[in-house]
Protein backbone atom coordinates (compact mmCIF):
# COMPACT_ATOMS: atom_id res chain seq x y z
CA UNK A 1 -21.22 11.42 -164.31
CA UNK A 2 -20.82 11.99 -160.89
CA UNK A 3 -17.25 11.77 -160.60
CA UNK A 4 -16.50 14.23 -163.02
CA UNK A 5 -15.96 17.89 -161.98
CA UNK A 6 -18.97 20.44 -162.99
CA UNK A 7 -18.02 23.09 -165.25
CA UNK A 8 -19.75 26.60 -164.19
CA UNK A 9 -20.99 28.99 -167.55
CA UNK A 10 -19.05 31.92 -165.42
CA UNK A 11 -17.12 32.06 -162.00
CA UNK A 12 -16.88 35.11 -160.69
CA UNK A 13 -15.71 34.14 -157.23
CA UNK A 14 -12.81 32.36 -158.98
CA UNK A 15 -12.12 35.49 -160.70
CA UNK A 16 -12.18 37.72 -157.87
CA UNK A 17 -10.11 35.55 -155.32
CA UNK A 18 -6.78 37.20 -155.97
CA UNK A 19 -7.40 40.39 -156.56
CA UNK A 20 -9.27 40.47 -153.31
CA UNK A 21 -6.86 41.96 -150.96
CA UNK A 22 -6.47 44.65 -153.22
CA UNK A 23 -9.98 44.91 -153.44
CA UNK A 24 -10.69 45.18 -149.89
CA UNK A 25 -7.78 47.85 -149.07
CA UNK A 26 -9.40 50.12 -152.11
CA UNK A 27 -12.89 49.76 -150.51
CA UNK A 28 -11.69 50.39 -147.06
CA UNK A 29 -9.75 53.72 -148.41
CA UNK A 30 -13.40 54.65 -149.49
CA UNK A 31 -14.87 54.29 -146.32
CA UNK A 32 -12.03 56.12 -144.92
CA UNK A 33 -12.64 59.54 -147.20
CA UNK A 34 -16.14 58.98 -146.57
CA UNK A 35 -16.72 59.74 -150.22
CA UNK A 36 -19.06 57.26 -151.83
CA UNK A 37 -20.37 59.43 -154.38
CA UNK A 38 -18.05 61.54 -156.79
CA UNK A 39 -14.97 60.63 -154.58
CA UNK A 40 -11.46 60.57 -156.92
CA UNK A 41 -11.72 56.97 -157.88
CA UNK A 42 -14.42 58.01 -160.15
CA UNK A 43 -12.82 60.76 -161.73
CA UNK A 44 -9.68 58.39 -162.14
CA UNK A 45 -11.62 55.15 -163.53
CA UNK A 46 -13.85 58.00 -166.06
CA UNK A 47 -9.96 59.05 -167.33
CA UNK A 48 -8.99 55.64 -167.56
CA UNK A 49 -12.17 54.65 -169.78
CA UNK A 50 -11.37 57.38 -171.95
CA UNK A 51 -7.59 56.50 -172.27
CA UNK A 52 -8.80 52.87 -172.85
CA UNK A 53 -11.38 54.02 -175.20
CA UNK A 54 -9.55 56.45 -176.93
CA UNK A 55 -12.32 59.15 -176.33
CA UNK A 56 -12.29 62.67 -174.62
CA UNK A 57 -14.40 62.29 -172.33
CA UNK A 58 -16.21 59.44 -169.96
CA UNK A 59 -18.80 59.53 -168.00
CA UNK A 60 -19.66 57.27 -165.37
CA UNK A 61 -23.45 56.20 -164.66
CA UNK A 62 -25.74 53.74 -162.11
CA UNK A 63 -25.82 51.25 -164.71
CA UNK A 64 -25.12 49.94 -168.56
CA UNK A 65 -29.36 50.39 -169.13
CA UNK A 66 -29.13 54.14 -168.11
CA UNK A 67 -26.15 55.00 -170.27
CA UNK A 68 -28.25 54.09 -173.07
CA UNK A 69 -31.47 55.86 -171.39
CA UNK A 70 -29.20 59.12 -170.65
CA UNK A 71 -27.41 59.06 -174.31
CA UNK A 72 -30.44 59.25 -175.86
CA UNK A 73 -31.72 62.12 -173.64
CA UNK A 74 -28.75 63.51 -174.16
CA UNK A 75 -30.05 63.93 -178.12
CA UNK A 76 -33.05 64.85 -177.09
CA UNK A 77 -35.14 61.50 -178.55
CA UNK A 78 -38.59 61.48 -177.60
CA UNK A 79 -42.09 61.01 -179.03
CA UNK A 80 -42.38 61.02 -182.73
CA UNK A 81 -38.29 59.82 -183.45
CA UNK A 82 -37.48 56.43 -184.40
CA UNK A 83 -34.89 54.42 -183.68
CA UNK A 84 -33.06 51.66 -185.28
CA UNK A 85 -31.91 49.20 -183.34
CA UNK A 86 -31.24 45.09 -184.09
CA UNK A 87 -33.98 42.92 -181.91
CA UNK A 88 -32.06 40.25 -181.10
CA UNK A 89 -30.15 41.76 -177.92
CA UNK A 90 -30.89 42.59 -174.05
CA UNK A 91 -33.72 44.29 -173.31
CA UNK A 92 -32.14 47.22 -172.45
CA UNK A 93 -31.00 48.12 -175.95
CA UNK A 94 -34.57 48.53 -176.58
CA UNK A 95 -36.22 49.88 -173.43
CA UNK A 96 -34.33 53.07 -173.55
CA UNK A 97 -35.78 54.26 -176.11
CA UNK A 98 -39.51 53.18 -175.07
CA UNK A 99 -39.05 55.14 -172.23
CA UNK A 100 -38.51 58.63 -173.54
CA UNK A 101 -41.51 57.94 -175.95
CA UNK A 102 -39.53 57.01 -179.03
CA UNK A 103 -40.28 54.13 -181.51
CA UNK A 104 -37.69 51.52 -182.33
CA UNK A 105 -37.48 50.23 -185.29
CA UNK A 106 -36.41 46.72 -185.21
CA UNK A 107 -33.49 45.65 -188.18
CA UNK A 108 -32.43 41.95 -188.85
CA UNK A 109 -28.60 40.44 -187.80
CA UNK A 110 -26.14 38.68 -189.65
CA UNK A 111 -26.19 35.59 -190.09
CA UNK A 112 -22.63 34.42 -188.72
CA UNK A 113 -21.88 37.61 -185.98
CA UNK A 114 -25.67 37.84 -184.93
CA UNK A 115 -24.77 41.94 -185.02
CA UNK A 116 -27.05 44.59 -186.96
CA UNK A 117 -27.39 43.93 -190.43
CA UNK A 118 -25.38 47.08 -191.48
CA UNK A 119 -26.86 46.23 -195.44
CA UNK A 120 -30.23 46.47 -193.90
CA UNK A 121 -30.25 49.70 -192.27
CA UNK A 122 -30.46 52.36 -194.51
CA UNK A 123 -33.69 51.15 -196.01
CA UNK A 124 -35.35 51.27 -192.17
CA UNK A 125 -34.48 54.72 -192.46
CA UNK A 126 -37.65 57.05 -192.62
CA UNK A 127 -38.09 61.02 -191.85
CA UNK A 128 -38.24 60.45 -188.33
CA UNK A 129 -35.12 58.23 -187.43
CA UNK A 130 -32.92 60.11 -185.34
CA UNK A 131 -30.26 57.56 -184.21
CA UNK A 132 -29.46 53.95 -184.55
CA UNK A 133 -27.96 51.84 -181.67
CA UNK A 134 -25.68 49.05 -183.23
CA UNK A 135 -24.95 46.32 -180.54
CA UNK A 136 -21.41 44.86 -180.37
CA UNK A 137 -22.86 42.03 -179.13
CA UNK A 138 -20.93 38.92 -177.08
CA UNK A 139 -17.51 40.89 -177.59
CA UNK A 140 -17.49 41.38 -181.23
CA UNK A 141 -18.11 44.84 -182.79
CA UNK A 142 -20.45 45.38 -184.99
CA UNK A 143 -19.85 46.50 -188.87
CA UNK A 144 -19.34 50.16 -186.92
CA UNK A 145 -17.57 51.70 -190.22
CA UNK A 146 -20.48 51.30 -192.48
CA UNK A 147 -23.25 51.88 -189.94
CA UNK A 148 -21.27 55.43 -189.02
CA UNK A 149 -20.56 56.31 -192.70
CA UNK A 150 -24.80 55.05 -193.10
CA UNK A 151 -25.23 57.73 -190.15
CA UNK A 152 -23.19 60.57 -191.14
CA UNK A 153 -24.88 60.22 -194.65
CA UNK A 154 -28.42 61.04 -193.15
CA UNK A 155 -27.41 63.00 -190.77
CA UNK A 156 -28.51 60.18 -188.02
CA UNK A 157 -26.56 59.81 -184.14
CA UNK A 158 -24.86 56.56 -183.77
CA UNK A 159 -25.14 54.94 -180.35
CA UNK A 160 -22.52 52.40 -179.90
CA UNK A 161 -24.26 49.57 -177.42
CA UNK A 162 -20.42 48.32 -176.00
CA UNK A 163 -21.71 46.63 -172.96
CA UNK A 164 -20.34 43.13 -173.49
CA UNK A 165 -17.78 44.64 -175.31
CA UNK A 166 -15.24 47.13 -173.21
CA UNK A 167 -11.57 46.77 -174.85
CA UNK A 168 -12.92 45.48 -178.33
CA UNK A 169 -11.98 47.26 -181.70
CA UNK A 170 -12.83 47.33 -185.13
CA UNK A 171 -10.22 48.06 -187.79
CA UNK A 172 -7.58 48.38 -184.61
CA UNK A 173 -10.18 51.45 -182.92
CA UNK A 174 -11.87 50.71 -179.89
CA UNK A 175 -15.46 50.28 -179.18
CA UNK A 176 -17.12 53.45 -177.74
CA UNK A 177 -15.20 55.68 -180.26
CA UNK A 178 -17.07 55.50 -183.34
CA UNK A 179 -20.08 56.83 -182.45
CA UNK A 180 -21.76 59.78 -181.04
CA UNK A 181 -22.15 58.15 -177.80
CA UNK A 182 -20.70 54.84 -176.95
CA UNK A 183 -21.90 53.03 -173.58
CA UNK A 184 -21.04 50.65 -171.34
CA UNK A 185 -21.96 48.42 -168.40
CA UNK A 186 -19.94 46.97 -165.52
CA UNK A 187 -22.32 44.28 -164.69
CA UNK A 188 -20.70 41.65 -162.45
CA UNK A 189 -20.77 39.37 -165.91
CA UNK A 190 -19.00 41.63 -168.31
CA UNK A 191 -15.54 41.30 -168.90
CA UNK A 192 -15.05 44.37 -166.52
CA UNK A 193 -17.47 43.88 -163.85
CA UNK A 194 -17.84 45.57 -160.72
CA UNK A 195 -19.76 44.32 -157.65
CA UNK A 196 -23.38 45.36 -158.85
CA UNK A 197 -24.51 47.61 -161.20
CA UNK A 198 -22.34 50.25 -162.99
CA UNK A 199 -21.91 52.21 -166.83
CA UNK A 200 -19.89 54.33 -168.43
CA UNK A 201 -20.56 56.61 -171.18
CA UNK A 202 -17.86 57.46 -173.72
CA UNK A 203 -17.80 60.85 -176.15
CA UNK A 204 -15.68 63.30 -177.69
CA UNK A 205 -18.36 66.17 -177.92
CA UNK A 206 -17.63 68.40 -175.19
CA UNK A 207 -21.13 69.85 -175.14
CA UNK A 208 -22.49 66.06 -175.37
CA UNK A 209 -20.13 65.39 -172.77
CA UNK A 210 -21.27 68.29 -170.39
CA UNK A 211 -24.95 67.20 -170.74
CA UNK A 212 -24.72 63.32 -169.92
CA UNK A 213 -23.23 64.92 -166.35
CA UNK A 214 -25.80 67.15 -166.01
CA UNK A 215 -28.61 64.44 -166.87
CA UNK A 216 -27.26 61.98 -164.92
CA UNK A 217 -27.30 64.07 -161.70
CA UNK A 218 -30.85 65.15 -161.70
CA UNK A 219 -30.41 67.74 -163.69
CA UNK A 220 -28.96 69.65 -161.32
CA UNK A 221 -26.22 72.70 -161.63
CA UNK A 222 -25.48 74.20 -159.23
CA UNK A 223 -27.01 72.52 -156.36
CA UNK A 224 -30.97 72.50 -155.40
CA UNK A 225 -31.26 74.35 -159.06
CA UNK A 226 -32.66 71.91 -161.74
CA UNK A 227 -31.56 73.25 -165.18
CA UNK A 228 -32.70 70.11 -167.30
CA UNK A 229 -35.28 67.24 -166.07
CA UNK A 230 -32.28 64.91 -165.13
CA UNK A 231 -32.27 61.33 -163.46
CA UNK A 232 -30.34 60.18 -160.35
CA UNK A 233 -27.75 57.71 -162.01
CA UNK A 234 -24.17 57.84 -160.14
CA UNK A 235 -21.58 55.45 -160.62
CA UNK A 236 -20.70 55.31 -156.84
CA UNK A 237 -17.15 55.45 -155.67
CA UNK A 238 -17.03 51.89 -154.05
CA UNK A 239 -17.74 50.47 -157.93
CA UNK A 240 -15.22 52.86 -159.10
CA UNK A 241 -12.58 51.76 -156.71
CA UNK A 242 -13.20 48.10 -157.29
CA UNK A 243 -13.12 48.51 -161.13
CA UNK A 244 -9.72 50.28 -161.21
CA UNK A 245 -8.32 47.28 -159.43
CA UNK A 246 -10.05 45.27 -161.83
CA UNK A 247 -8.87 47.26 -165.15
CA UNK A 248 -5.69 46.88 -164.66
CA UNK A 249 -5.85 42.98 -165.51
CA UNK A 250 -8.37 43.32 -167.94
CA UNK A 251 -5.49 42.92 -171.15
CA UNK A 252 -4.79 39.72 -169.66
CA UNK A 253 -8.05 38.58 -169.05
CA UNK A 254 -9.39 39.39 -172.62
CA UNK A 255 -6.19 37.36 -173.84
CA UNK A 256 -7.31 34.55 -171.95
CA UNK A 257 -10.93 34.51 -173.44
CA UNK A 258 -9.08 34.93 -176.97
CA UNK A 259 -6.85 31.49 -175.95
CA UNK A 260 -9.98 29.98 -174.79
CA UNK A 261 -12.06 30.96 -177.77
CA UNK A 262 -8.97 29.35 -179.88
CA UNK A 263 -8.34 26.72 -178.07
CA UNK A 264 -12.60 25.73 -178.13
CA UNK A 265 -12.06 26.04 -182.02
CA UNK A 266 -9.45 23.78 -181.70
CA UNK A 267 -10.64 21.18 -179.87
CA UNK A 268 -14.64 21.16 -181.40
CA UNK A 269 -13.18 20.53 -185.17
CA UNK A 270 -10.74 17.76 -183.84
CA UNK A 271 -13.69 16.47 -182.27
CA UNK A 272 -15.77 16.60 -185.46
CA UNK A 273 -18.54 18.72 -183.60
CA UNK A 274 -18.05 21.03 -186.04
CA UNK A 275 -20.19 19.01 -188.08
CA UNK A 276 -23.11 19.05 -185.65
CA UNK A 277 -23.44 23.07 -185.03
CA UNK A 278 -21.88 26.13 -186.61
CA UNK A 279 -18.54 27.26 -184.62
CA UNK A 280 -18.50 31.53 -184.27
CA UNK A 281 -17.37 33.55 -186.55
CA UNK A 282 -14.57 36.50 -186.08
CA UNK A 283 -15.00 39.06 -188.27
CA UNK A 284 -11.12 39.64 -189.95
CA UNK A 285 -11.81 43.52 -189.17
CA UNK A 286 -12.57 43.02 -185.75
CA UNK A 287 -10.72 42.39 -182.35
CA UNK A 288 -12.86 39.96 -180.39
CA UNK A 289 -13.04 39.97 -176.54
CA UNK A 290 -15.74 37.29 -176.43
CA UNK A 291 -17.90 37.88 -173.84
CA UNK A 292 -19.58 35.02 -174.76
CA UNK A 293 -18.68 32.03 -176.85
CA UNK A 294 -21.98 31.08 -179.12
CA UNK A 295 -22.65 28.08 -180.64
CA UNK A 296 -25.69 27.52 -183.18
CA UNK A 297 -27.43 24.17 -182.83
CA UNK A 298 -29.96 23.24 -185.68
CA UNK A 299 -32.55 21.28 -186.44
CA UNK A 300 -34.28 21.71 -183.15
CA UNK A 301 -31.12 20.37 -180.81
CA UNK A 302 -30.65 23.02 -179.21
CA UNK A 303 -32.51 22.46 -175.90
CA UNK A 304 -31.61 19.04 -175.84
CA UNK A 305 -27.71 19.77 -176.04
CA UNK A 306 -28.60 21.70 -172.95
CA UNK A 307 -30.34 19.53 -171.07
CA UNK A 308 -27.57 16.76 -172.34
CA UNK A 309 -25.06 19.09 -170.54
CA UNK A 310 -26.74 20.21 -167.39
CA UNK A 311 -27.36 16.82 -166.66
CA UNK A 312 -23.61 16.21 -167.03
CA UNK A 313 -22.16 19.50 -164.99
CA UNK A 314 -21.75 21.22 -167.80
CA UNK A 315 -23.28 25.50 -167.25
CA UNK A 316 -24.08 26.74 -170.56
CA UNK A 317 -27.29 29.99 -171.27
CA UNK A 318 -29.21 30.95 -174.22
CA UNK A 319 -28.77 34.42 -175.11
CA UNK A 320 -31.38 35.23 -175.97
CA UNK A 321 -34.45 33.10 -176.29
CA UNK A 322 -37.05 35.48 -177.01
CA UNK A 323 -36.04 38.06 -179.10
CA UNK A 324 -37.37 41.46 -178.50
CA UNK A 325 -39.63 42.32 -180.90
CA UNK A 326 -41.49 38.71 -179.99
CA UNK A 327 -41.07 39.89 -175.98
CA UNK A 328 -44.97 40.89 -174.68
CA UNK A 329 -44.30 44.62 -173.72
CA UNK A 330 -43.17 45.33 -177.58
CA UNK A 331 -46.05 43.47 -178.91
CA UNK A 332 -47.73 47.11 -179.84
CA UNK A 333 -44.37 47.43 -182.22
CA UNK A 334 -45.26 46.79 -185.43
CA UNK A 335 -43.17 44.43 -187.30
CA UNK A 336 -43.93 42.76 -190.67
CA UNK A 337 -44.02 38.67 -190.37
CA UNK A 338 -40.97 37.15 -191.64
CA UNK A 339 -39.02 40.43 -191.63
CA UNK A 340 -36.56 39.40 -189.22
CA UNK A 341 -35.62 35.84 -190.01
CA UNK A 342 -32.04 35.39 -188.94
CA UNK A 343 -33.41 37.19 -185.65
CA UNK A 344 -35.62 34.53 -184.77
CA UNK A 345 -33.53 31.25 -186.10
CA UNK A 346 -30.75 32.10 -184.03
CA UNK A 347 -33.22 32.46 -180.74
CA UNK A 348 -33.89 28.80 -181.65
CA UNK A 349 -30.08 27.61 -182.83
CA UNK A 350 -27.46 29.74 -180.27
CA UNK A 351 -26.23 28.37 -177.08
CA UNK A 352 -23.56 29.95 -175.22
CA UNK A 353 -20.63 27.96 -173.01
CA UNK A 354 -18.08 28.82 -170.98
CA UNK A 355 -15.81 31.04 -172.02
CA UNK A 356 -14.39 33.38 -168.63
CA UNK A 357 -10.59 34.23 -168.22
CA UNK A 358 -10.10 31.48 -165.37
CA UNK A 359 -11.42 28.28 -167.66
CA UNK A 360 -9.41 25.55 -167.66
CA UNK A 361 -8.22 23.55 -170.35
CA UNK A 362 -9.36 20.47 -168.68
CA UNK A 363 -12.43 22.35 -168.01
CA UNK A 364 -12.74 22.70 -172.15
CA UNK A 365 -11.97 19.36 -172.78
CA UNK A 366 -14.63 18.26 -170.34
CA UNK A 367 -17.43 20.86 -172.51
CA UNK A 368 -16.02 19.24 -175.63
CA UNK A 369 -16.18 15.30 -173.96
CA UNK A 370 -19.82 16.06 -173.01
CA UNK A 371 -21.04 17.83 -176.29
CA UNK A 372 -19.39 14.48 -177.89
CA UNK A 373 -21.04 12.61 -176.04
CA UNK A 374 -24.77 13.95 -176.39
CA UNK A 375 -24.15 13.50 -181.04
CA UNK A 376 -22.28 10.17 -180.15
CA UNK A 377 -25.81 9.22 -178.41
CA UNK A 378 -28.08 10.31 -181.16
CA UNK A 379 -25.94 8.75 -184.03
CA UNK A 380 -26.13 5.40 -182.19
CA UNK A 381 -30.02 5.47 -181.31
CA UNK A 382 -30.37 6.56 -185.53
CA UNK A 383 -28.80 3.32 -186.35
């Protein structure tokens, strides 16, 4: 109706508006050292990672899609290894490892989390897997105790995919500490997101460590004297200044999401929606900084709930439609029909709504009014 107030999937203006002094004076301290590349604000955000993380060492990067790229060259994956990885994720969980010549191997999610199967892995494991890339995906972390104990049983690297997922933890450790490798992005829509593109990468191998610097710098050491065919992937210092600011209220903006994810819960089951679609799930082992909050719609509703709430103000995205083993550049990947079935029935069933730090609760109730409102409609024109 249009007297009601629209209610955007994310904000990030809204987010930003009062930290933006701060913001501005930490940029213009940049400009004044004149050091946008490997100035002390990256150093200092890479040690506050790791104390976050409760790593070593952390490595900042151009991007969340070239951690992955550069932790798998830091293993040295390339033609002839497989990788397992789950299919329903972002494309660059996958394209990493297309890139260096490797093959993934796609595994099937969980019905309720939508992470890896952890059950399914071991039997996608051939002679020529060399690592598997669990996605803690939309906040949650995967089943990372089994897939590491899966790992260190055949001698397999696990790359912890923690981009939606910087602060999370599973059985009270954090995301990024499990594995060989963990990685991370700082894409304006994560829960730490910088203005543009930004990573981190998160180990405590010293030698692994030492490498992903090396890699990510062109290979280069000491300058104009290549020791390793590297790639040009800086996190620059303006990112790393406006991320500090932005760390330090990240604990209250993931307890926010958690309010907001209750307080959804709440408010769908006194609504009865909870009949209509299937509320998420929190795995008891795991501490959820939802990212995203996901929905499943069945019986083909989905893009009509939607439509019902764009037309009503409502923002709301479908991650992901198209999972990527059904995407048209991995069509050469062979995967058996029917192999993946939870994969592609929640492409058809999940929906994601708003679920950022700033969300009001009049904001909720107005999701929950309008998602009422579209099985209200259909129960009537049934009768």
């Amino acid at each position: 109706m249009a007297d009601e107030p629209n209610v955007p999937l994310l904000d990030v203006g809204r987010g930003n508006a009062p930290l933006r002094q701060e913001m501005l004076a930490a940029i213009g301290e940049v400009i004044d050292s004149g050091r946008f590349l490997y100035g002390p604000d990256v150093s200092a955000l890479e040690n506050e990672i790791a104390t976050l993380s409760q790593v070593d060492h952390a490595i900042g990067c151009a991007s969340g899609s070239d951690a992955l790229l550069l932790a798998l060259m830091a293993l040295d994956i390339g033609p002839g290894d497989e990788v397992i990885v789950p299919s329903f994720t972002f494309f660059a969980s996958v394209s990493c490892i297309e890139r260096l010549g490797a093959k993934p191997v796609f595994v099937d999610i969980l019905p309720d989390t939508f992470n890896i199967n952890h059950r399914a892995i071991e039997a996608a494991i051939t002679p020529a897997t060399r690592a598997i890339i669990p996605v803690h995906l939309f906040g949650q972390c995967a089943a990372i105790d089994k897939i590491c104990q899966i790992g260190e049983k055949h001698g397999i690297a696990i790359i912890e995919d923690a981009a939606q997922a910087i602060a999370s933890a599973y059985h009270s450790r954090p995301a990024g500490s499990w594995g060989r490798i963990g990685c991370f992005s700082f894409y304006p829509t994560k829960n730490l997101g910088g203005m543009g593109d930004g990573g981190m990468m998160t180990t405590n191998d010293p030698q692994i460590a030492d490498r992903l610097r090396l890699l990510s710098s062109h290979g280069m050491r000491p300058r104009y004297h290549h020791r390793a065919l590297g790639i040009n992937s800086r996190l620059d210092t303006f990112q790393a200044a406006v991320l500090r600011v932005k760390l330090k209220h990240l604990p209250e903006a993931t307890v926010s999401r958690q309010k907001n994810a209750t307080r959804y819960r709440d408010m769908l089951q006194a609504a009865d929606l909870h009949k209509h679609f299937t509320l998420p799930k929190l795995d008891p082992n795991a501490y959820h900084v939802w990212n995203q909050y996901s929905i499943r719609v069945p019986d083909g509703q989905r893009d009509a709930v939607r439509e019902h709430l764009a037309s009503h103000g409502v923002g709301s995205e479908i991650y992901y439609p198209v999972p990527m083993h059904q995407q048209e550049c991995f069509a050469h990947v062979a995967v058996q029909p029917g192999s993946l079935p939870e994969t592609e029935r929640a492409a058809k069933e999940i929906l994601n709504l708003p679920i950022f730090p700033e969300l009001q609760e009049s904001e909720q109730e107005r999701v929950v009014s309008v998602l009422r409102g579209f099985f209200q409609g259909r129960q009537k024109a049934a009768a």
